[in-house]
PDB file of N, CA and C in Angstrom:
ATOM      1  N   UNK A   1     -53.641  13.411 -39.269  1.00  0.00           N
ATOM      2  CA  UNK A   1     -53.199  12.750 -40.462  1.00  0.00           C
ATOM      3  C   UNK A   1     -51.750  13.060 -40.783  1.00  0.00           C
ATOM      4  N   UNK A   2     -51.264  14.139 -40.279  1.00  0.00           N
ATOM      5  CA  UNK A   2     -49.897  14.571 -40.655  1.00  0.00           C
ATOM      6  C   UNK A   2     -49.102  13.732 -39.722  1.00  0.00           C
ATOM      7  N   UNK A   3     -47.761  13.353 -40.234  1.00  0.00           N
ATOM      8  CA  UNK A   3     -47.035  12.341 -39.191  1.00  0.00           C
ATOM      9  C   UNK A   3     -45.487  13.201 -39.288  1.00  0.00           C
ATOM     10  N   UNK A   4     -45.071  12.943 -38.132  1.00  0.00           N
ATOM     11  CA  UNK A   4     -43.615  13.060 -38.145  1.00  0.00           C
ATOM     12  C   UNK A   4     -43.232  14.818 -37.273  1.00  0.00           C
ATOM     13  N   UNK A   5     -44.421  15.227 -36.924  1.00  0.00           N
ATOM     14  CA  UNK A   5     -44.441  16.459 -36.147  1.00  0.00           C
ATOM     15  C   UNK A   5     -44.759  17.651 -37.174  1.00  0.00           C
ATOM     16  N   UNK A   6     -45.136  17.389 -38.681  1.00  0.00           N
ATOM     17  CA  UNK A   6     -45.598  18.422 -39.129  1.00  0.00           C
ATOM     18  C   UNK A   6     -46.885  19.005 -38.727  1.00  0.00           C
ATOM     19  N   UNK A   7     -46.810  20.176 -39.678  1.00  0.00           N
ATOM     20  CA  UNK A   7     -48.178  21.362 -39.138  1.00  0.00           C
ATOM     21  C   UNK A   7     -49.439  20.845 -40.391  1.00  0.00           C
ATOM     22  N   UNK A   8     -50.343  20.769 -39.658  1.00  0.00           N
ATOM     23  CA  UNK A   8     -51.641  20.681 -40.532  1.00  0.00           C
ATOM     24  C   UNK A   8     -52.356  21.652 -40.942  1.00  0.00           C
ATOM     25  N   UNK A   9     -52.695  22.248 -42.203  1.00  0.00           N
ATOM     26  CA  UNK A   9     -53.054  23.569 -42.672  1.00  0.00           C
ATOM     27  C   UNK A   9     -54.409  23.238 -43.206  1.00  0.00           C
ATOM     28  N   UNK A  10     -55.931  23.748 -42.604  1.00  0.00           N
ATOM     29  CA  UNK A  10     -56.987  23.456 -43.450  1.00  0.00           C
ATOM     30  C   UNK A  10     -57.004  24.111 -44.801  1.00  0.00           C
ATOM     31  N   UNK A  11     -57.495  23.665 -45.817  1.00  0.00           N
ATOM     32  CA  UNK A  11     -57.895  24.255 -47.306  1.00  0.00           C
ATOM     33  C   UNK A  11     -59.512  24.193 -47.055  1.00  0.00           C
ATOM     34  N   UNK A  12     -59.608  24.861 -48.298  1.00  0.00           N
ATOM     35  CA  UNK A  12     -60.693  24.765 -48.691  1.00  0.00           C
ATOM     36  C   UNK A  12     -61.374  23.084 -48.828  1.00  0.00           C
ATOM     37  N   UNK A  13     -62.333  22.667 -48.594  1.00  0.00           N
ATOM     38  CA  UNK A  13     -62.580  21.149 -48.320  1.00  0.00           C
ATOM     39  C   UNK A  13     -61.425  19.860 -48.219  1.00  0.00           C
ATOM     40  N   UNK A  14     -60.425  20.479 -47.998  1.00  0.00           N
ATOM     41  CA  UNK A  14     -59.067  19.710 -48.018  1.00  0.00           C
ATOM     42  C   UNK A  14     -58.044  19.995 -46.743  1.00  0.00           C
ATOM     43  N   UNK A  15     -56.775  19.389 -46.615  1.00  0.00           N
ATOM     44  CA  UNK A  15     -55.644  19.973 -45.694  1.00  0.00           C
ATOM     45  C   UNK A  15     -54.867  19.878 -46.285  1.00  0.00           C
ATOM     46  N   UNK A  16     -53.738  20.043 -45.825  1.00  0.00           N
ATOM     47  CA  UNK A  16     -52.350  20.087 -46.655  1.00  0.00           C
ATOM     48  C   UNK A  16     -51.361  20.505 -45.364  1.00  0.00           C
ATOM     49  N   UNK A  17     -50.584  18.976 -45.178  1.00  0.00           N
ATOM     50  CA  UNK A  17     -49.483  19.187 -44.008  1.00  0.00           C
ATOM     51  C   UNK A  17     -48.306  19.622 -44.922  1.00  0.00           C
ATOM     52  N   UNK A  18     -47.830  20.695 -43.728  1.00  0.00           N
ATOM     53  CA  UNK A  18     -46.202  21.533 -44.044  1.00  0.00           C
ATOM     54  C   UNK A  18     -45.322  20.911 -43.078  1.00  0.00           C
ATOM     55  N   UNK A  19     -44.377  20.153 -43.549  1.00  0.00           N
ATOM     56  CA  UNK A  19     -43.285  19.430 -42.798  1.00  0.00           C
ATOM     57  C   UNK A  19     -42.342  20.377 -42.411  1.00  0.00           C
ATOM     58  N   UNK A  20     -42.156  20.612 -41.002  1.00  0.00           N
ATOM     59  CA  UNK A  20     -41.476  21.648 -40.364  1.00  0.00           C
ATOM     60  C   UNK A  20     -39.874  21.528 -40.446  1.00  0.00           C
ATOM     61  N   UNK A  21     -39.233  20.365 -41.301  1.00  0.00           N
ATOM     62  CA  UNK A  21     -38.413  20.211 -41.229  1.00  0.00           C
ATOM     63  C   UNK A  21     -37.341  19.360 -43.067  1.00  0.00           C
ATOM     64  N   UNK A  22     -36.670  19.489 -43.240  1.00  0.00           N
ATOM     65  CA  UNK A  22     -36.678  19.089 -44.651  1.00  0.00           C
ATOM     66  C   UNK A  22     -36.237  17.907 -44.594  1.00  0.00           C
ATOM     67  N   UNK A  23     -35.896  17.276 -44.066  1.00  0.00           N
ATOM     68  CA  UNK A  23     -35.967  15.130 -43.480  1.00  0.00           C
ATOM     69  C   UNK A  23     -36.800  14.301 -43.328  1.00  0.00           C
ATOM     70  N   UNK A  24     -38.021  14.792 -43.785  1.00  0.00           N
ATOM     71  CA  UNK A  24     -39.444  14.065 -44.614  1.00  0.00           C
ATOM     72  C   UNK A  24     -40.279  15.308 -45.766  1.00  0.00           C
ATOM     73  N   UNK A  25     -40.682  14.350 -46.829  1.00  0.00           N
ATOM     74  CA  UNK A  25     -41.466  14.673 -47.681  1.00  0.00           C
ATOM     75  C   UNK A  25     -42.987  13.713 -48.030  1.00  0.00           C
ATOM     76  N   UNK A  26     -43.653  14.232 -48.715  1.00  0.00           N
ATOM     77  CA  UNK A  26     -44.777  13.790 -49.195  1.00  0.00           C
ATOM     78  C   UNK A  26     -46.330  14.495 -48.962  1.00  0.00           C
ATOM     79  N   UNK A  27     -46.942  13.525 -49.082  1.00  0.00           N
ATOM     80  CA  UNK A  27     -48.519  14.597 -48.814  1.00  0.00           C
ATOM     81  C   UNK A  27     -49.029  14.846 -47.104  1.00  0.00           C
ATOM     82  N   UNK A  28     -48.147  13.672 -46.340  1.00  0.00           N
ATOM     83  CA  UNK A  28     -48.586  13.568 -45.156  1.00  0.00           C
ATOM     84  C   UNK A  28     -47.000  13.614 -44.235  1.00  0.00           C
ATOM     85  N   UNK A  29     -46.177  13.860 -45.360  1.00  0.00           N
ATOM     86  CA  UNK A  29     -44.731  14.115 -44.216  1.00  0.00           C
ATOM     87  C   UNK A  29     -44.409  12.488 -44.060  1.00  0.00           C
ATOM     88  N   UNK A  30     -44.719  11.829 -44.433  1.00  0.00           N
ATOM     89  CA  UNK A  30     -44.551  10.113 -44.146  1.00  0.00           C
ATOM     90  C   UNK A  30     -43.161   9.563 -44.957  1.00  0.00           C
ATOM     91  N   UNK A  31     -42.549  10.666 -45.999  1.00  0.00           N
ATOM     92  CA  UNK A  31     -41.283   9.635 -46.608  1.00  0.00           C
ATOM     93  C   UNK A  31     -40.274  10.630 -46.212  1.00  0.00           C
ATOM     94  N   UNK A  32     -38.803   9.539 -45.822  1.00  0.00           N
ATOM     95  CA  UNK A  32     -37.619  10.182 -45.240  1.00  0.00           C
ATOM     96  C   UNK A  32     -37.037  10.237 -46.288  1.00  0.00           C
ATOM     97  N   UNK A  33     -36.364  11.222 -46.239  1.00  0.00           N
ATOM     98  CA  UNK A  33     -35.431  11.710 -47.502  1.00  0.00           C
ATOM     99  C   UNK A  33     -33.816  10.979 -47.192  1.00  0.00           C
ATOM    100  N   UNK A  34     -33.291  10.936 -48.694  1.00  0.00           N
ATOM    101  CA  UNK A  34     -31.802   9.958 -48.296  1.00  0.00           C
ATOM    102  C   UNK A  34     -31.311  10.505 -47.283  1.00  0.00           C
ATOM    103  N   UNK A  35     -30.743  11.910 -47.186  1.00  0.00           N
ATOM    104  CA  UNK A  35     -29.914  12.302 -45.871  1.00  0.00           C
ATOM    105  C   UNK A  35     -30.348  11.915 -44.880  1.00  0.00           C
ATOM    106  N   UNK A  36     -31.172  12.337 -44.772  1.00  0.00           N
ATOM    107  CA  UNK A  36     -31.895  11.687 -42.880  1.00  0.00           C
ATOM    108  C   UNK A  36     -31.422   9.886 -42.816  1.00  0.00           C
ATOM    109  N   UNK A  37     -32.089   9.341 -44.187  1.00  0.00           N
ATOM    110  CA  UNK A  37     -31.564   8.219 -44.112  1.00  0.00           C
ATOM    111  C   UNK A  37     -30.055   7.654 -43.985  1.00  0.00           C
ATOM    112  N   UNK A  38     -29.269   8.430 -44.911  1.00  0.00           N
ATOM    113  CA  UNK A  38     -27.489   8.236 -44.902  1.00  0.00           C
ATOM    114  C   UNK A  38     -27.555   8.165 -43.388  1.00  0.00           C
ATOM    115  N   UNK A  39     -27.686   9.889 -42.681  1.00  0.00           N
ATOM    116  CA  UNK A  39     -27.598   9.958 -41.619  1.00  0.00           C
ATOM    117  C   UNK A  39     -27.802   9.185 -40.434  1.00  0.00           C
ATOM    118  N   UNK A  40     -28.628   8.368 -40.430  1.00  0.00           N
ATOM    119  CA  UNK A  40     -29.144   7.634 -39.328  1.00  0.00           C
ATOM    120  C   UNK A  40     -28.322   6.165 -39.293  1.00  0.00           C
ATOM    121  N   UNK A  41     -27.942   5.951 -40.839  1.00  0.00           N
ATOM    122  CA  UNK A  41     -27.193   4.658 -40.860  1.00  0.00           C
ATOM    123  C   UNK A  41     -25.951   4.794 -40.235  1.00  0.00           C
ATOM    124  N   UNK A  42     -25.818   6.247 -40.368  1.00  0.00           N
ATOM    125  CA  UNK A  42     -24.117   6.383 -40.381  1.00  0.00           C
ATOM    126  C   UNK A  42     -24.129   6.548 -38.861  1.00  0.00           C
ATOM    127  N   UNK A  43     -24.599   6.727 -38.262  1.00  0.00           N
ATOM    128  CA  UNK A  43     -24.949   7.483 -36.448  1.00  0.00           C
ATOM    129  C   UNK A  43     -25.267   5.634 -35.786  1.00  0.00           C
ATOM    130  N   UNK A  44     -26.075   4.920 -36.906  1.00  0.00           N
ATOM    131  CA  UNK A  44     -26.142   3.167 -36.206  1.00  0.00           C
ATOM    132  C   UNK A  44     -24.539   2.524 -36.175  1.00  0.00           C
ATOM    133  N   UNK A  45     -23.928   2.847 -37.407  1.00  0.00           N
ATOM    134  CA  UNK A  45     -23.059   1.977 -37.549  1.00  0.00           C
ATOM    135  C   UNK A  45     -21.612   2.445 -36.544  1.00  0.00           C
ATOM    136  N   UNK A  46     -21.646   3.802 -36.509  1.00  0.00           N
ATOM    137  CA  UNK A  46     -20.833   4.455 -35.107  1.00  0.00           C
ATOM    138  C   UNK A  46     -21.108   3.815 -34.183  1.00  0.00           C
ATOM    139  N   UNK A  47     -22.218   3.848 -33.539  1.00  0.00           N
ATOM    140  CA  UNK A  47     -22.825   3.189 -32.234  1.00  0.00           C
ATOM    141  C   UNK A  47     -22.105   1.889 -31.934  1.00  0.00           C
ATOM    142  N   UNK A  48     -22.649   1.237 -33.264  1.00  0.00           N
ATOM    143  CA  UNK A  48     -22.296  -0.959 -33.448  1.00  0.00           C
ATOM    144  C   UNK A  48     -20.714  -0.782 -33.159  1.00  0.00           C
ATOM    145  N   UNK A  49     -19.757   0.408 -34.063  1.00  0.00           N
ATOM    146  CA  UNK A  49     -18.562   0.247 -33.915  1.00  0.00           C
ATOM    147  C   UNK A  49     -17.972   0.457 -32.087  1.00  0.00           C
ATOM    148  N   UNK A  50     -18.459   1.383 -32.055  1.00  0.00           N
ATOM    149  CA  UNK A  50     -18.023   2.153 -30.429  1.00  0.00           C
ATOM    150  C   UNK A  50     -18.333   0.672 -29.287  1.00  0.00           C
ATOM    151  N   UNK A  51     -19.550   0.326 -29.380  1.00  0.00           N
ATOM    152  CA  UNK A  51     -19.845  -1.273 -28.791  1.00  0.00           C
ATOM    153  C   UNK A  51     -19.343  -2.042 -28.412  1.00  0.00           C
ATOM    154  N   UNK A  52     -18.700  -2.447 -29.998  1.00  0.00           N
ATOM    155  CA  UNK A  52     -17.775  -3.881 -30.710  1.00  0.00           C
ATOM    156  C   UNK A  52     -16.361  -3.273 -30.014  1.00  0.00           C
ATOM    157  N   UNK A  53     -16.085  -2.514 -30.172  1.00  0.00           N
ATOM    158  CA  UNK A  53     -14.721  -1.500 -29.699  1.00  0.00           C
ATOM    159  C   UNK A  53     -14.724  -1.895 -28.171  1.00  0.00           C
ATOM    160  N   UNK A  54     -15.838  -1.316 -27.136  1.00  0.00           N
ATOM    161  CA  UNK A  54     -15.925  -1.671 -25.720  1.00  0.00           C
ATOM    162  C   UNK A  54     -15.660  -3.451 -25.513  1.00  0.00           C
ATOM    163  N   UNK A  55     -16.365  -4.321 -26.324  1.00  0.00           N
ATOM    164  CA  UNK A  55     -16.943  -5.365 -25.974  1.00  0.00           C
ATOM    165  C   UNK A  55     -15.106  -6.288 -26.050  1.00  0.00           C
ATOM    166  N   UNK A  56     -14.488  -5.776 -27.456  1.00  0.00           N
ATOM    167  CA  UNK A  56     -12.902  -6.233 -27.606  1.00  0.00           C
ATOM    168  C   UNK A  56     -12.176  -6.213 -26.404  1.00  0.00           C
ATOM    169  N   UNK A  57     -12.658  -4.564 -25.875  1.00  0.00           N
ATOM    170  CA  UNK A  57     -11.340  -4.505 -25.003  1.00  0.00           C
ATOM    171  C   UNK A  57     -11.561  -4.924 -23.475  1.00  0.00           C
ATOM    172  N   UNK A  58     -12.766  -5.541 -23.650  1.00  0.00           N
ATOM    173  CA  UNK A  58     -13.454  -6.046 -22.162  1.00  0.00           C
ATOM    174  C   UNK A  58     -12.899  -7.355 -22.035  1.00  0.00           C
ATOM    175  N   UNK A  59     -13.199  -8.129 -23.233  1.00  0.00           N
ATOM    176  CA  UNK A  59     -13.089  -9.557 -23.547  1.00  0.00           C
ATOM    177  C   UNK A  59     -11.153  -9.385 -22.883  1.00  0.00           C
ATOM    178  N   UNK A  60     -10.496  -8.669 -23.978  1.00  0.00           N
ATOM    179  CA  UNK A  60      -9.246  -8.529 -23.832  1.00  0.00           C
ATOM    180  C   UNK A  60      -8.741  -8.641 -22.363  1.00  0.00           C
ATOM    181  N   UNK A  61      -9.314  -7.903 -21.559  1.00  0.00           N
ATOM    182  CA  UNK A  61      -9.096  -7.595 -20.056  1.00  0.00           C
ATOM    183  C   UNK A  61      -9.026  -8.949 -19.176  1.00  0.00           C
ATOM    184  N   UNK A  62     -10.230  -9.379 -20.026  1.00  0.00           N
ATOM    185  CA  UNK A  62     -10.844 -10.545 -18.974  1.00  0.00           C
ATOM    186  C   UNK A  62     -10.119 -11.614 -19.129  1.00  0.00           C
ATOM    187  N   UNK A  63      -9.766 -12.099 -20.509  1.00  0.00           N
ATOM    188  CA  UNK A  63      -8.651 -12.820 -21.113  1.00  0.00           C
ATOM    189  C   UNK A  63      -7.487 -12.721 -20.075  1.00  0.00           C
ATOM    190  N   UNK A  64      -6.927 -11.775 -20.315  1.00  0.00           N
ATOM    191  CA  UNK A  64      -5.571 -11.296 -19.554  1.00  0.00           C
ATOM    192  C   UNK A  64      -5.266 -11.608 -17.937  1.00  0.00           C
ATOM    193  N   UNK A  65      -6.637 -11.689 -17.478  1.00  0.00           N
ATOM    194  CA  UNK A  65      -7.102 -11.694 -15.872  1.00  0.00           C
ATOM    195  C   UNK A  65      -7.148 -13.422 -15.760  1.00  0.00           C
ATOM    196  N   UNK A  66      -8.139 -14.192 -16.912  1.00  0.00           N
ATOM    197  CA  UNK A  66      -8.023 -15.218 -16.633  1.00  0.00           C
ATOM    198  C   UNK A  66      -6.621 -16.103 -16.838  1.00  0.00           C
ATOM    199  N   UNK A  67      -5.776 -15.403 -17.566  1.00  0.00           N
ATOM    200  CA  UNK A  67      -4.717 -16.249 -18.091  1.00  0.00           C
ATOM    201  C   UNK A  67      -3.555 -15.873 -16.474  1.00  0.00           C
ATOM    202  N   UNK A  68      -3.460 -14.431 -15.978  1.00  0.00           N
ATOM    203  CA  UNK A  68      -2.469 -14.406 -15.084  1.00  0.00           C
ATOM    204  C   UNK A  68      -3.430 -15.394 -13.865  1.00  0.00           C
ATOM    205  N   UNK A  69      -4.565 -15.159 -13.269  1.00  0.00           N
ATOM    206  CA  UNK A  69      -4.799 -15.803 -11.967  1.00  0.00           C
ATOM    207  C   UNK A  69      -4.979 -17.519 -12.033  1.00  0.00           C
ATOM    208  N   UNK A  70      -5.640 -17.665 -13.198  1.00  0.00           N
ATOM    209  CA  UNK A  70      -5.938 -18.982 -13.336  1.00  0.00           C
ATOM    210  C   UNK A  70      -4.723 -20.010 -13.993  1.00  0.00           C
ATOM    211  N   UNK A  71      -3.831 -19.251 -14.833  1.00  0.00           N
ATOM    212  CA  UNK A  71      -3.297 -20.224 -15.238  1.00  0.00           C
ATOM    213  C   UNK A  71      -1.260 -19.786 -14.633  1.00  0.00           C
ATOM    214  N   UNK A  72      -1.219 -18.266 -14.265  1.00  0.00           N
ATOM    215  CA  UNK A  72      -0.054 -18.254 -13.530  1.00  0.00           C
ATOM    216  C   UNK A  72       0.476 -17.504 -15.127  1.00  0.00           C
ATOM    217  N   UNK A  73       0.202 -16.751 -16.056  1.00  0.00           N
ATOM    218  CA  UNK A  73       0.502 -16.305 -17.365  1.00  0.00           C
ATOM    219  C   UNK A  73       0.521 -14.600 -17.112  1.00  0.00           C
ATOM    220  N   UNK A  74       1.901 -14.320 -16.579  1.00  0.00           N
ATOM    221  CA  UNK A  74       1.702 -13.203 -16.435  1.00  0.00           C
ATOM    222  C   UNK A  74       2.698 -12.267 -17.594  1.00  0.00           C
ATOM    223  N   UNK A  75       2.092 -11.706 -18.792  1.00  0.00           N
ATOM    224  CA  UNK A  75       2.723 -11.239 -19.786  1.00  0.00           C
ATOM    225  C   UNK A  75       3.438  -9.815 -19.309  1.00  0.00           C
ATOM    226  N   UNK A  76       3.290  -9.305 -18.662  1.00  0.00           N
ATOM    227  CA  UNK A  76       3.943  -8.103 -18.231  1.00  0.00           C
ATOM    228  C   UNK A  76       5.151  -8.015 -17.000  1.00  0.00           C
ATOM    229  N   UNK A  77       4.980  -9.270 -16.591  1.00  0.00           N
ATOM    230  CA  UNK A  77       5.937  -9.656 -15.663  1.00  0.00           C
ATOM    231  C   UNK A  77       7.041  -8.838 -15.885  1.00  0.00           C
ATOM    232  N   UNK A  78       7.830  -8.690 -16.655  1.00  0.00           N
ATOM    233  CA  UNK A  78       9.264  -8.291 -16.703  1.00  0.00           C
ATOM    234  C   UNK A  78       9.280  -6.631 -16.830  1.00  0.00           C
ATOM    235  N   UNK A  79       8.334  -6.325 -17.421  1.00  0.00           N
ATOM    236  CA  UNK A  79       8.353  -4.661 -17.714  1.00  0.00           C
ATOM    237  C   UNK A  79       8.269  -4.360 -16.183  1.00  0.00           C
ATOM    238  N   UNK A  80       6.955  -5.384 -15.524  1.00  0.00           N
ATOM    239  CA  UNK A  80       6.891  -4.513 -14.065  1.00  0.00           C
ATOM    240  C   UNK A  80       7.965  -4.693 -13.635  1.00  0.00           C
ATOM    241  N   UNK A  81       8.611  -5.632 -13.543  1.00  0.00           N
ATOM    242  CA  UNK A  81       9.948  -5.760 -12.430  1.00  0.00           C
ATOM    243  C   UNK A  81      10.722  -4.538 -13.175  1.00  0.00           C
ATOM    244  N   UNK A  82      11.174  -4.286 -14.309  1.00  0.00           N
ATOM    245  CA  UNK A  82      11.665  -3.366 -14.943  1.00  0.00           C
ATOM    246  C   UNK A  82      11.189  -1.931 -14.391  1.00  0.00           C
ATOM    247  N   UNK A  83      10.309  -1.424 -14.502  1.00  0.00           N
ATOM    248  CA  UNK A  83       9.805  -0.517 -14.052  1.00  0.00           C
ATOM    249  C   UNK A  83       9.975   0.077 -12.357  1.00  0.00           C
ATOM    250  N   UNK A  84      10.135  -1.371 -11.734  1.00  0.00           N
ATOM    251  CA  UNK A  84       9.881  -1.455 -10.115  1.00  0.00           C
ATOM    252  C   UNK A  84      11.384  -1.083 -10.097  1.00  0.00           C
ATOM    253  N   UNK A  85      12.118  -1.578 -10.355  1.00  0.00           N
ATOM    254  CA  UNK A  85      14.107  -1.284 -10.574  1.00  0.00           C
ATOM    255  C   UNK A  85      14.073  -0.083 -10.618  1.00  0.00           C
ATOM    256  N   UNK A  86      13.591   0.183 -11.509  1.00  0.00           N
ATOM    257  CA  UNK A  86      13.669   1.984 -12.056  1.00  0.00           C
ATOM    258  C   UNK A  86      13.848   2.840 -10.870  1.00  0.00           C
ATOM    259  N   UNK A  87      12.179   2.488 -10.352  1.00  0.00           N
ATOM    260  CA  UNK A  87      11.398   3.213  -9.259  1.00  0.00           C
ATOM    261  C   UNK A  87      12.697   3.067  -8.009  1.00  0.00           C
ATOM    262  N   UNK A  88      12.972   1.850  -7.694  1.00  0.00           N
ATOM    263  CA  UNK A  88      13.934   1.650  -6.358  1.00  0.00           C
ATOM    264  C   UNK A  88      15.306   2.476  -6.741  1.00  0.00           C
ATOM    265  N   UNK A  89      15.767   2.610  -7.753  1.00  0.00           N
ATOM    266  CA  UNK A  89      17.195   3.628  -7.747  1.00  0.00           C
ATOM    267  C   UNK A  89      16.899   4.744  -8.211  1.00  0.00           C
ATOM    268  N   UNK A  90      15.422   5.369  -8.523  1.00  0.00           N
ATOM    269  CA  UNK A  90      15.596   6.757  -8.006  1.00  0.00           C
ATOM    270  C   UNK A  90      15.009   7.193  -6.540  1.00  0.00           C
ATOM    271  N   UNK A  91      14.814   6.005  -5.673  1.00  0.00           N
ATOM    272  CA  UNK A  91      14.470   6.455  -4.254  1.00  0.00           C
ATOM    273  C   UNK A  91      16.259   6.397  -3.740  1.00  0.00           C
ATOM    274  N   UNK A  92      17.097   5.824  -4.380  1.00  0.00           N
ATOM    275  CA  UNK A  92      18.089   5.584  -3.366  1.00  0.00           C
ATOM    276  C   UNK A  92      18.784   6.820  -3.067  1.00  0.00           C
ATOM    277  N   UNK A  93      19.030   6.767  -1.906  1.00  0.00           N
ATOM    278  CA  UNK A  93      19.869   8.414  -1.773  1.00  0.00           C
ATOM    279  C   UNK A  93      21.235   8.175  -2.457  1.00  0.00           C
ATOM    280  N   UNK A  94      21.849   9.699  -2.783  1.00  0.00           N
ATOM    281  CA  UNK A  94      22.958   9.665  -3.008  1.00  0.00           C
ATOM    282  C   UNK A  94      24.332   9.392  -2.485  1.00  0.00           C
ATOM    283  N   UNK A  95      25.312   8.726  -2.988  1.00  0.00           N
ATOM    284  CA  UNK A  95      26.568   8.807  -1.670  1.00  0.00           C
ATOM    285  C   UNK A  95      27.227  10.030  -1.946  1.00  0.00           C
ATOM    286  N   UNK A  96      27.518  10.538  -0.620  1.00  0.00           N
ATOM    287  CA  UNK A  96      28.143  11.790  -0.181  1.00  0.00           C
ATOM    288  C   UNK A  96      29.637  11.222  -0.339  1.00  0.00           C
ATOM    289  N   UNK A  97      30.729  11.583  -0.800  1.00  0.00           N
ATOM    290  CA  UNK A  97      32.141  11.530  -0.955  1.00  0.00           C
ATOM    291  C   UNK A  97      32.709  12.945  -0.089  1.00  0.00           C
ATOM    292  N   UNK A  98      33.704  12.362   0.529  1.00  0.00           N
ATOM    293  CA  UNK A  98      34.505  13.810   1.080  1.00  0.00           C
ATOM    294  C   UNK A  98      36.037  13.513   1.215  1.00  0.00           C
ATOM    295  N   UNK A  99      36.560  14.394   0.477  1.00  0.00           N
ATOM    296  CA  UNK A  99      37.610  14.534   0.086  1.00  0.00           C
ATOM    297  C   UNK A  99      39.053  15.747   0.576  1.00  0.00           C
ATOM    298  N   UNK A 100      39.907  14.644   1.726  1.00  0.00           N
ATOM    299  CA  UNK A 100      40.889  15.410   2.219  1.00  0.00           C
ATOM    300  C   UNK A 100      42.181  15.950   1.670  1.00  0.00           C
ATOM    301  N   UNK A 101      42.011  17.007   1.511  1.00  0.00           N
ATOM    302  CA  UNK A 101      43.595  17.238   0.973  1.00  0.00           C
ATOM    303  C   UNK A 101      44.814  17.292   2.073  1.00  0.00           C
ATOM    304  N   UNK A 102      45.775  16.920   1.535  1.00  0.00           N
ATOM    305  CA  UNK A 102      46.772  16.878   2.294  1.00  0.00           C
ATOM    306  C   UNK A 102      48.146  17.715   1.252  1.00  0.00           C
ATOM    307  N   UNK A 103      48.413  18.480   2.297  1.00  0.00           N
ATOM    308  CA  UNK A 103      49.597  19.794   2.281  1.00  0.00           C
ATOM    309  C   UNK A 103      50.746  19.346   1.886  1.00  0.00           C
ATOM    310  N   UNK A 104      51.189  19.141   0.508  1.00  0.00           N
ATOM    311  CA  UNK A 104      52.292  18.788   0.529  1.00  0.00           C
ATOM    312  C   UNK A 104      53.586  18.556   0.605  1.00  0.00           C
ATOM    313  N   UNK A 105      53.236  20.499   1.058  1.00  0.00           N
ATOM    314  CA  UNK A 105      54.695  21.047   1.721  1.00  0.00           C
ATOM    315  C   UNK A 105      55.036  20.209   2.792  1.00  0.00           C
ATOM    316  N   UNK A 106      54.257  19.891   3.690  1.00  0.00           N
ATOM    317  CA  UNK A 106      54.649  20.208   5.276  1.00  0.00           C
ATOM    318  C   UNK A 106      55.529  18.605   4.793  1.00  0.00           C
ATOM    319  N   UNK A 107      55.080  17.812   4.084  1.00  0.00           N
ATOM    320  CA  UNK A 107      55.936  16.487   3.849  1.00  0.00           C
ATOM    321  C   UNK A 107      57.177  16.756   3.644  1.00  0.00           C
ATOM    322  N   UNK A 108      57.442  17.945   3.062  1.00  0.00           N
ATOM    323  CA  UNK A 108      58.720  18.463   2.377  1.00  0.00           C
ATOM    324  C   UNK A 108      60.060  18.840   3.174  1.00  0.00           C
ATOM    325  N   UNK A 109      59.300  19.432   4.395  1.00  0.00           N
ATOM    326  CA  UNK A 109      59.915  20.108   5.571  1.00  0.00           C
ATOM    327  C   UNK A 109      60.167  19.386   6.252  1.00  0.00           C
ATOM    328  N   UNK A 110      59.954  18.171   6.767  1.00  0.00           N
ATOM    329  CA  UNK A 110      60.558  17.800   7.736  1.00  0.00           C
ATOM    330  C   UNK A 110      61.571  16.604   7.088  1.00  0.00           C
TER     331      UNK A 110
END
């Protein structure tokens, strides 16, 4: 008769369940108390958000995929080339300079 995982205690021609936990009350442990309740809404509506959150940035992706292959809409175009520039002049080696001096006496002397 006890619900919700409480303990059942015989009485004298009677029982009497002890709810092992304080997130139901009543004679049989059968009513949830607000917290448990707040709680559970608040733990659904995280869930729905985290979801809705995945489901945006999927849609977003897919959007993005259909617009560059199918329609030739490539919004990042320029950063990559930007980026790719970057990348190619810090592979380029450096130029080596070498620098002769010339004696300006010996011009002097003859």
């Amino acid at each position: 008769m006890c619900e919700n995982g409480a303990v059942c205690r015989s009485l004298f021609l009677d029982y009497k369940c002890e709810c092992l936990t304080e997130s139901y009350t009543g004679r049989h442990c059968e009513t949830i108390t607000t917290s448990l309740m707040i709680r559970q809404t608040v733990s659904k509506s995280i869930g729905y958000i985290a979801i809705l959150a995945l489901v945006i940035t999927a849609s977003f992706i897919f959007v993005l995929d259909i617009s560059k292959y199918c329609f030739g809409i490539d919004p990042v175009r320029k950063e990559r080339e930007h980026l790719r520039k970057i990348k190619q002049m810090k592979k380029r080696k450096p130029i080596i300079q070498r620098f002769t001096y010339v004696n300006a006496q010996c011009d002097k002397k003859n």
